[in-house]
Protein backbone atom coordinates (compact mmCIF):
# COMPACT_ATOMS: atom_id res chain seq x y z
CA UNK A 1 71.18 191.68 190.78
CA UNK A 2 71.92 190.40 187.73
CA UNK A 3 75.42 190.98 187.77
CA UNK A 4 75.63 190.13 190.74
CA UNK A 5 74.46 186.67 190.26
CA UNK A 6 76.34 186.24 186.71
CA UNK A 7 79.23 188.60 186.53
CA UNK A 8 80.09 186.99 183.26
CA UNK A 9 77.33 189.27 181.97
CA UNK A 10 79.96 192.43 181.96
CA UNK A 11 81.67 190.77 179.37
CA UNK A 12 78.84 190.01 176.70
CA UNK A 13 78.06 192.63 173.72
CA UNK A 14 74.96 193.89 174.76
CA UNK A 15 73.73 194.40 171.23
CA UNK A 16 74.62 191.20 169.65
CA UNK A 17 74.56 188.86 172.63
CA UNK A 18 71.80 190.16 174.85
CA UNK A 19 69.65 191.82 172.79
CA UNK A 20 68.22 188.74 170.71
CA UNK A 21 68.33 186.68 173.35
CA UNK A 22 65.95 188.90 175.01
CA UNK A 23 64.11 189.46 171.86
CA UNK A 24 64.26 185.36 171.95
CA UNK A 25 62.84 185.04 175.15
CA UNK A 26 59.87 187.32 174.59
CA UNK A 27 59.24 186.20 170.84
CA UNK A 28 58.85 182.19 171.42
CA UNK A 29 58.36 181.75 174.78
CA UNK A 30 55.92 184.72 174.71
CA UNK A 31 57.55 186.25 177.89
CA UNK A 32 55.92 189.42 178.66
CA UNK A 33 58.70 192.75 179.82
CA UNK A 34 58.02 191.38 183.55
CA UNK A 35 58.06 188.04 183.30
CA UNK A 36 61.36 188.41 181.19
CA UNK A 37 62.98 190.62 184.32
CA UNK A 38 61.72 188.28 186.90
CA UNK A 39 63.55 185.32 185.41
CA UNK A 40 66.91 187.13 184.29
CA UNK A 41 66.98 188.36 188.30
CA UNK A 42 66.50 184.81 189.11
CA UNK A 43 68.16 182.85 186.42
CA UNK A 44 70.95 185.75 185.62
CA UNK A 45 72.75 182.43 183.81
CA UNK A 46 70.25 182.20 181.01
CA UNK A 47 72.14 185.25 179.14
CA UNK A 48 75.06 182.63 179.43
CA UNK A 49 73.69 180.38 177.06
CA UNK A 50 74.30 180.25 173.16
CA UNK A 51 71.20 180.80 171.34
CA UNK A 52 72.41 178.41 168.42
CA UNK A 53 73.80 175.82 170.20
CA UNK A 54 71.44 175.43 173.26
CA UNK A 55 68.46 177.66 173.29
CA UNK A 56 67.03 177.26 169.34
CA UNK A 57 67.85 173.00 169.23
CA UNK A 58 66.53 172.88 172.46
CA UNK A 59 63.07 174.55 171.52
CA UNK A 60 63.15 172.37 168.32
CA UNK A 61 63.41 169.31 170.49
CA UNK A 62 60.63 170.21 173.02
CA UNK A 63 58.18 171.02 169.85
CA UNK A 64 58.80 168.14 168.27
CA UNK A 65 58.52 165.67 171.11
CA UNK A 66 55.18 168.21 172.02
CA UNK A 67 56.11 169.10 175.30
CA UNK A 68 55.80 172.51 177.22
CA UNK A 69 58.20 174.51 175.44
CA UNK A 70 58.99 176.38 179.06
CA UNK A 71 61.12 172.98 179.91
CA UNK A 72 64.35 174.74 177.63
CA UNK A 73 64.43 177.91 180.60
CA UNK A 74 63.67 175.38 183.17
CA UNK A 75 66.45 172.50 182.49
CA UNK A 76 68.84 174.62 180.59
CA UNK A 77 71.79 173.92 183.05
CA UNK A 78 71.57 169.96 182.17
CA UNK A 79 73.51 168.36 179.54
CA UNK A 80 72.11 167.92 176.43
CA UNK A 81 71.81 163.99 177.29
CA UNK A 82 70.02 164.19 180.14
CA UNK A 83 67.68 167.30 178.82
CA UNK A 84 66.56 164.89 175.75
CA UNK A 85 66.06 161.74 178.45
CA UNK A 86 63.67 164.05 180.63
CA UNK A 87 61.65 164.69 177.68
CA UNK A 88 61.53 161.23 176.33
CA UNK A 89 63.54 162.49 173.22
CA UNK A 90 66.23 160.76 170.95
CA UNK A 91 69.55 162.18 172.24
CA UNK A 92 70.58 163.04 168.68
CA UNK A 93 67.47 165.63 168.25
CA UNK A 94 69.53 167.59 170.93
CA UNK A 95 72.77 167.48 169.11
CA UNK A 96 74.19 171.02 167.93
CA UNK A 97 77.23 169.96 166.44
């Protein structure tokens, strides 16, 4: 299903792409095994995502402005503009460049 939904996935190194991002996913958003499969079958486009440049800022931003730090999985298609506005955040703490 997974492909299915994000055939991209075939092309990313399992060991240095997917792995810590699933390691990621269960470490700080405490995602237990299940909870981890149920969202990669229905969010497939999460293992899209750069872990430096989206995920990590992203979970910064949400911890500092002290909001639920499930709002990175939830909004991670938006720009990083609109992501920061949502959570009443300073664009700039979203920056990753």
């Amino acid at each position: 299903k997974v492909v299915v939904g994000f055939p991209t996935v075939i092309g990313l190194n399992f060991e240095s792409n997917i792995v810590p991002k699933l390691n990621f996913f269960q470490e700080e958003f405490g995602l237990s095994d299940g909870d981890l499969r149920h969202r990669l079958v229905s969010q497939p486009n999460l293992l899209g995502y750069s872990l430096e440049k989206r995920y990590k800022p992203r979970l910064k931003t949400c911890r500092t402005a002290g909001v639920d730090d499930m709002i990175v999985l939830y909004r991670i298609k938006v720009p990083d503009i609109s992501f920061c506005k949502s959570i009443g955040a300073p664009r700039i703490s979203c920056a990753t460049e």
